[in-house]
Protein backbone atom coordinates (compact mmCIF):
# COMPACT_ATOMS: atom_id res chain seq x y z
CA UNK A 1 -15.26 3.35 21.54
CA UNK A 2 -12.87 0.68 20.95
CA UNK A 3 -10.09 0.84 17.85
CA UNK A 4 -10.89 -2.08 15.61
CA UNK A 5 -8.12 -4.58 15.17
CA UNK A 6 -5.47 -4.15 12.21
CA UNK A 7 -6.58 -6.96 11.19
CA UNK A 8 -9.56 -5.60 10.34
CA UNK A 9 -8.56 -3.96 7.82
CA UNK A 10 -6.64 -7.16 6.35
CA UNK A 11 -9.35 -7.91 3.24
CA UNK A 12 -9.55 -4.44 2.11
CA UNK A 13 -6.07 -4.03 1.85
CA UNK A 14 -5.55 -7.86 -0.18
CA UNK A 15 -8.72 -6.31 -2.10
CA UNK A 16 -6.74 -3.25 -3.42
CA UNK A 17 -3.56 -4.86 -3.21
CA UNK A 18 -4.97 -7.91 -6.52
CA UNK A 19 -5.64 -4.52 -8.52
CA UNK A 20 -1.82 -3.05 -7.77
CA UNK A 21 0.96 -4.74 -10.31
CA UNK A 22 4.06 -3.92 -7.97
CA UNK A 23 6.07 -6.38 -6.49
CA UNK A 24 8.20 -4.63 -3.79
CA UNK A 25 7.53 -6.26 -0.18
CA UNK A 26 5.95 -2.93 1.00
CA UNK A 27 2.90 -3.71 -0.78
CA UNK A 28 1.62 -6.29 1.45
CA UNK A 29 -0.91 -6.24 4.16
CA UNK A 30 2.12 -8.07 6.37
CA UNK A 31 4.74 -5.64 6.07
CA UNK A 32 1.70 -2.83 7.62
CA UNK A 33 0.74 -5.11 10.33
CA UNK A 34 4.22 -5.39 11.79
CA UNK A 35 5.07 -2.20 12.11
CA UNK A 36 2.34 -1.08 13.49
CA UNK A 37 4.49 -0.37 16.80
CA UNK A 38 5.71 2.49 14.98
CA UNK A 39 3.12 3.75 13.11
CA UNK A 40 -1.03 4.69 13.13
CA UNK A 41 -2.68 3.80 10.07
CA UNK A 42 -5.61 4.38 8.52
CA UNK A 43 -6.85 3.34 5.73
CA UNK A 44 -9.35 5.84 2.90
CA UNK A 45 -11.01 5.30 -0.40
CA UNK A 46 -10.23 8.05 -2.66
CA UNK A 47 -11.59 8.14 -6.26
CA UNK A 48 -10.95 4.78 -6.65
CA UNK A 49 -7.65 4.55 -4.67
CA UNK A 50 -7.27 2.62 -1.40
CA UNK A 51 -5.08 5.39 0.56
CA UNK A 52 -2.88 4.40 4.01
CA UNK A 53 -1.55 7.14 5.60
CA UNK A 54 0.78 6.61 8.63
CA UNK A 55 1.36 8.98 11.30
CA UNK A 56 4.42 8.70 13.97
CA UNK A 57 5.17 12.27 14.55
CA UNK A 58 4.10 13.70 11.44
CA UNK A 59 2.33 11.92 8.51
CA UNK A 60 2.79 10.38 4.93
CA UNK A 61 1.27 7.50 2.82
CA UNK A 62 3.09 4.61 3.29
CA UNK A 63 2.05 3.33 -0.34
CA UNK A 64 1.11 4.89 -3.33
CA UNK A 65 -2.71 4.71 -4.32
CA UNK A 66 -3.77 1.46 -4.43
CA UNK A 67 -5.57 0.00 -7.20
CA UNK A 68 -5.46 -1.08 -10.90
CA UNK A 69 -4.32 2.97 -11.45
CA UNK A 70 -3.06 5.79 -9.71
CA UNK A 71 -5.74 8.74 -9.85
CA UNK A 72 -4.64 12.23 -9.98
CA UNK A 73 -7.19 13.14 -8.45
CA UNK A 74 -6.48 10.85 -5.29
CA UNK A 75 -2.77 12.20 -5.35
CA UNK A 76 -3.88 16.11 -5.41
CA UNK A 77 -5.89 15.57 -2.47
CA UNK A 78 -3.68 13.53 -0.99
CA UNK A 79 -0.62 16.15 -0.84
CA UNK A 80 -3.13 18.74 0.18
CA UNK A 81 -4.14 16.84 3.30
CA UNK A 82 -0.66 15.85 4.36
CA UNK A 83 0.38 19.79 3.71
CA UNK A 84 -2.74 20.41 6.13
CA UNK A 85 -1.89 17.26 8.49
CA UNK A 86 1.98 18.44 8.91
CA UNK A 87 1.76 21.99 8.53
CA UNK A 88 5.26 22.71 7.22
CA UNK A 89 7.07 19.58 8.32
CA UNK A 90 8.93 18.52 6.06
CA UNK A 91 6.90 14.40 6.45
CA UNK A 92 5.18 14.94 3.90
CA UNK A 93 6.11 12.34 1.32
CA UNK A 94 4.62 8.74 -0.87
CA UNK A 95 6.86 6.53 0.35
CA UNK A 96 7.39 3.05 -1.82
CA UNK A 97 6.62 4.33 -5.49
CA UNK A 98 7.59 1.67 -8.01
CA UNK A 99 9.45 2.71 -10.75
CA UNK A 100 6.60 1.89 -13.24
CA UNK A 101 4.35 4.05 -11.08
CA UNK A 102 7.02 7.21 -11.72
CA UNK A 103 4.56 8.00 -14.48
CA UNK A 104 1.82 9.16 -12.37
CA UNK A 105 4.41 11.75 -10.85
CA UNK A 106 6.33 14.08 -13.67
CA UNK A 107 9.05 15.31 -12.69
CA UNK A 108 7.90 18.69 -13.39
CA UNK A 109 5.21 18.22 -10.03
CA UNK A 110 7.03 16.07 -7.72
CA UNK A 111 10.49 15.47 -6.10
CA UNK A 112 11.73 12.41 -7.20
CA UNK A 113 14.16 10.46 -4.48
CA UNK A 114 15.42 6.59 -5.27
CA UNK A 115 15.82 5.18 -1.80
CA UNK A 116 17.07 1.75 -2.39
CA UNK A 117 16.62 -1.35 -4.09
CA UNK A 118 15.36 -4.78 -3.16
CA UNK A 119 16.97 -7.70 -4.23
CA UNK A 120 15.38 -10.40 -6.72
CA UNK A 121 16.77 -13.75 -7.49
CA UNK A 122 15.60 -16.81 -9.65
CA UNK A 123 13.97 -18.99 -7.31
CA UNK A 124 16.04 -22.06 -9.14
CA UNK A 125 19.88 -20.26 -8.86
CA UNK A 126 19.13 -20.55 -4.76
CA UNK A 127 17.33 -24.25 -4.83
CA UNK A 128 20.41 -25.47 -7.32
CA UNK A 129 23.52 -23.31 -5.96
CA UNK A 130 25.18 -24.46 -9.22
CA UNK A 131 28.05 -23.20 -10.87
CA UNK A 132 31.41 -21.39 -9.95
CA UNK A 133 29.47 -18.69 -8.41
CA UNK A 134 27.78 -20.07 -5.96
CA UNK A 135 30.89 -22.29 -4.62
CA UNK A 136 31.30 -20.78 -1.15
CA UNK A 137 27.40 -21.23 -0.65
CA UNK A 138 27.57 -25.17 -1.45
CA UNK A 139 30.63 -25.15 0.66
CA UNK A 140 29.06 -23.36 3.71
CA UNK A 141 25.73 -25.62 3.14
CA UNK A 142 27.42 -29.04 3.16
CA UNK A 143 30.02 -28.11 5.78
CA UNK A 144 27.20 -27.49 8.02
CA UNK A 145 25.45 -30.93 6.96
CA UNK A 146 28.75 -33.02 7.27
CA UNK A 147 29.29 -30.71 11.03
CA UNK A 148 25.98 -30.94 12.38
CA UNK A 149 22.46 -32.93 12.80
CA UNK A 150 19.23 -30.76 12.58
CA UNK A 151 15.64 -31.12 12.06
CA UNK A 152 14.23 -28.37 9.62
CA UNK A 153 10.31 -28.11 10.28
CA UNK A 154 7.68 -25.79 10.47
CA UNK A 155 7.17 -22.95 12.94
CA UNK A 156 4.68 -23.74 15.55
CA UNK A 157 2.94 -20.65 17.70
CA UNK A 158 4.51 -23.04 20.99
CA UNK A 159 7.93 -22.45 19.45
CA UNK A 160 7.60 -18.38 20.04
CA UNK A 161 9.04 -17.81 23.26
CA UNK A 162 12.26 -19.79 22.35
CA UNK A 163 12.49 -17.94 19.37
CA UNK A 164 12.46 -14.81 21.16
CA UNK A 165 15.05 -15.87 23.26
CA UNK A 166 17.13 -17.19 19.94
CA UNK A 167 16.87 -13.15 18.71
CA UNK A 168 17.87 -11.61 21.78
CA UNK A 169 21.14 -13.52 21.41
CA UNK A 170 22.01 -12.91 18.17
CA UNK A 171 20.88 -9.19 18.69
CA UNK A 172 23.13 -9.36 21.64
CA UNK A 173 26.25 -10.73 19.06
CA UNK A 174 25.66 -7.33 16.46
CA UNK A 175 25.25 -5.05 19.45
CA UNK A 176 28.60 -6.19 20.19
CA UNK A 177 30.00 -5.93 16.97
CA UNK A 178 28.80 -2.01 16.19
CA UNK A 179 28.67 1.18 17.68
CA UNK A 180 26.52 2.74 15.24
CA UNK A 181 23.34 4.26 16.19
CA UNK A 182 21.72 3.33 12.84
CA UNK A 183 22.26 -0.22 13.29
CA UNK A 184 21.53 -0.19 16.76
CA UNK A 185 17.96 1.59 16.23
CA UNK A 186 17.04 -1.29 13.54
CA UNK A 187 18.13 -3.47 16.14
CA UNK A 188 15.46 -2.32 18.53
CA UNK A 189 12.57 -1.97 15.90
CA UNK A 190 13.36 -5.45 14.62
CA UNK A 191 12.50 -6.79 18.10
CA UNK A 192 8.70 -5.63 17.76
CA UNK A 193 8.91 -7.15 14.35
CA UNK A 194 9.83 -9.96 14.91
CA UNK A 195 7.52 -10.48 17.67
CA UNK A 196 4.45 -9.28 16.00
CA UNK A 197 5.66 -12.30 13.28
CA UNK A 198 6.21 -14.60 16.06
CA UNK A 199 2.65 -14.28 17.44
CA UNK A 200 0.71 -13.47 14.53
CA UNK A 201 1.77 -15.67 11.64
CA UNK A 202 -0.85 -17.38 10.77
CA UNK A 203 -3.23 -14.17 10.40
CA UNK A 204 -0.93 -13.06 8.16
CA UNK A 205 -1.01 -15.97 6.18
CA UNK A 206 3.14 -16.27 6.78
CA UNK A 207 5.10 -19.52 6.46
CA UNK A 208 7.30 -20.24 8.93
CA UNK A 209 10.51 -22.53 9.68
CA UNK A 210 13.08 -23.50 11.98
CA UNK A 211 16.09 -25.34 12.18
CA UNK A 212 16.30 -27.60 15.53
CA UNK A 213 19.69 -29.12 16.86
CA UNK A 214 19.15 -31.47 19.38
CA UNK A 215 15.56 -30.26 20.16
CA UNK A 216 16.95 -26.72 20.56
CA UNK A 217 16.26 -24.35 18.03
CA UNK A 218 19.04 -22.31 16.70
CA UNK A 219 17.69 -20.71 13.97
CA UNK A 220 14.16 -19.19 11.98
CA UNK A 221 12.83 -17.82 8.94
CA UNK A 222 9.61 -16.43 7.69
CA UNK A 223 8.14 -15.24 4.57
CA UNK A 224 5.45 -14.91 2.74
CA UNK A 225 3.68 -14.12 -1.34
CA UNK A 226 3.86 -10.44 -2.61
CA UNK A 227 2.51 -12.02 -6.12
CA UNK A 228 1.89 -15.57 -7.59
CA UNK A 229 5.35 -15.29 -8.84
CA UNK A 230 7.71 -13.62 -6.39
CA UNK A 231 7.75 -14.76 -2.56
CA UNK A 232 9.25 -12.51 -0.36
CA UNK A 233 12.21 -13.55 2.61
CA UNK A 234 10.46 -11.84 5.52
CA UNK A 235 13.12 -12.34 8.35
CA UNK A 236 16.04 -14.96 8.96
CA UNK A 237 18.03 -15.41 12.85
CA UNK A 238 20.69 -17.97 13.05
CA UNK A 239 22.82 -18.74 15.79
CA UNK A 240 26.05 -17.07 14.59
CA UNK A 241 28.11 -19.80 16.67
CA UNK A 242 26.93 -22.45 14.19
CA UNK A 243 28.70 -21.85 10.44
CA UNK A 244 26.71 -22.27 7.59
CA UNK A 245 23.81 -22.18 9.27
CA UNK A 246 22.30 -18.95 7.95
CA UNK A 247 23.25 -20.05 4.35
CA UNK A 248 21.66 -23.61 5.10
CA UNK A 249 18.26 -22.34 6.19
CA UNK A 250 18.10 -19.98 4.01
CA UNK A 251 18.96 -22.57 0.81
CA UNK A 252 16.08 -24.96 2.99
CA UNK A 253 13.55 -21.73 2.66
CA UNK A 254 13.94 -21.76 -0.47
CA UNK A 255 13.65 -25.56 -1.68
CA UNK A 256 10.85 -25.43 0.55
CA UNK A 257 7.08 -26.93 -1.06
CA UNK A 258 5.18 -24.82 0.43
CA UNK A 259 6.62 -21.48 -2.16
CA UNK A 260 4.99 -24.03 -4.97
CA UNK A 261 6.29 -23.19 -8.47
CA UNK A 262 7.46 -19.37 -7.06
CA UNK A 263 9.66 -17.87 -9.79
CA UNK A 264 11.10 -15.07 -8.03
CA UNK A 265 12.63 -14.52 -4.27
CA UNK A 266 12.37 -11.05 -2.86
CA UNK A 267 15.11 -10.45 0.33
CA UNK A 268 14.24 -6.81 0.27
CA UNK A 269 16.90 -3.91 0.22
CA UNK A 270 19.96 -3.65 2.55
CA UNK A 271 19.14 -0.61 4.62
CA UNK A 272 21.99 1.46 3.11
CA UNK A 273 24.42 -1.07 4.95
CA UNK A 274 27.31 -2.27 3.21
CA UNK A 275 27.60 -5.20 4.94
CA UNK A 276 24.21 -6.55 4.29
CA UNK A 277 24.69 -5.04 0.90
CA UNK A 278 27.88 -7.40 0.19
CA UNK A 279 25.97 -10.93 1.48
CA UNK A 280 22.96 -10.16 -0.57
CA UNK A 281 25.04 -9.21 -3.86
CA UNK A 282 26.91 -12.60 -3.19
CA UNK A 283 24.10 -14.40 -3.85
CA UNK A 284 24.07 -12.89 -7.31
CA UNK A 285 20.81 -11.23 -7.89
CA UNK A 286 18.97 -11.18 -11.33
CA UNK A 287 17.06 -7.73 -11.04
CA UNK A 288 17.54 -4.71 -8.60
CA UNK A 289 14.51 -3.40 -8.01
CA UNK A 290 14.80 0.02 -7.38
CA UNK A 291 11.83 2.26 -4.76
CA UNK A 292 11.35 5.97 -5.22
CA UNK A 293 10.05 8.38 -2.51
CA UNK A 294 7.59 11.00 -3.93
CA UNK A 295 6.91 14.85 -2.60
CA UNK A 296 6.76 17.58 -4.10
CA UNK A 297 8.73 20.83 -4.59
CA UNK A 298 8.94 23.31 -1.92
């Protein structure tokens, strides 16, 4: 018997996802669909409660309980099947538990673990890049304007293979700039990403741009809506020989139409780097969103 598609599983997922109030970018069908490289999922309906566990080498639920609230009930027998599942490992987890959701898990039950934060800004501070604080930005943007003619469009499904070729070379540049295994690893998993993205955009209902310099393109973005109010900034690659670019196409994304009257942008957390961690606080976010992992006590 054949495995159905991911996709599949897409209008379930949206279904339960309209019921769930978070706005972290793990609760989105897209965020599932690209990594499935790394992970099996399957999807359940407990007691209300759409339920995705993921299994690479040991299993947990990649969201909480999806729906308009999280059932104890779905929870109990959740824990008791990933006990059963991973007999003793130590996997067994909710991964991406807002911090409104903490409710559902007293601290009395469940281990409580803040793994990051994602980073929100007002949608307007990045279209405007006004004021003292955003000086270096406005600087990097119209030094790259004065410095350089381009073409910002949309993505195009014929435009994948030179895209892929665009991320090998600027994973090449950071391989050459680290040693660490961490960073390295991400390196390698963001290749699957971003070709899953590449190839299956418009499935995912993603939007998709590029900047093009002399019919070459030297860098792309993608992204897509957690909520009618907060888009989220999927994945960017510029061409690090070309400065300003990366703060130009990013400033483009988000003046873009297509994001509509979108109050918030969501660029995700910073994978404990300090690095990324720096550029993102430059841009002078207006909430830090913080995500919890959830087990319980040994």
């Amino acid at each position: 018997m054949s495995v159905p598609s991911l996709l599949n599983y897409k209008p379930l997922v949206e279904r339960y996802l309209k019921e769930t109030p978070a706005k972290l970018s793990a609760f989105s069908f897209v965020t599932i669909f690209v990594w499935q490289d790394f992970f099996q999922f399957q999807f359940e309906e407990i007691d209300g409660n759409l339920c995705i566990f993921a299994d690479a080498d040991g299993t947990f639920l990649y969201l909480p309980p999806l729906g308009h609230a999280i059932s104890r009930e779905a929870t109990d027998l959740i824990f008791e099947r990933l006990r059963t599942l991973n007999k003793g490992k130590s996997v067994t987890r909710i991964e991406n538990v807002t911090e409104e959701q903490l409710r559902h898990f007293p601290s009395g039950d469940y281990k409580i673990y803040k793994k990051g934060y994602e980073y929100f800004y007002y949608r307007r501070d990045l279209v405007g890049l006004k004021g003292d604080e955003y000086k270096s930005k406005r600087h990097a943007c119209n030094h790259f304007v004065k410095t350089y003619s381009v073409c910002y469009r949309p993505y195009e499904k014929s435009m994948a293979v030179e895209c892929d070729a665009l991320f090998n070379l600027w994973s090449q540049e950071k391989r050459r700039k680290t040693t660490d295994e961490i960073d390295l690893a991400l390196l390698e998993d963001n290749k699957a990403v971003h070709r899953r993205i590449l190839e299956s955009f418009k499935d995912l209902d993603i939007i998709g741009r590029v900047v093009e310099m002399k019919g070459k393109i030297v860098a792309y973005t993608f992204g897509y809506f957690v909520k009618t109010d907060v888009f989220c900034d999927l994945v960017e690659i510029a061409d690090t020989r070309y400065k300003g670019l990366a703060t130009y196409i990013f400033n483009q994304f988000c003046n873009d139409p297509a994001l509509g009257d979108v109050k918030f942008i969501n660029v995700m957390d910073d994978f404990a780097m300090e690095k990324v961690n720096h550029t993102k606080m430059s841009f002078r976010p207006t909430i830090l969103m913080p995500a919890y992992t959830v087990s319980l006590w040994s």
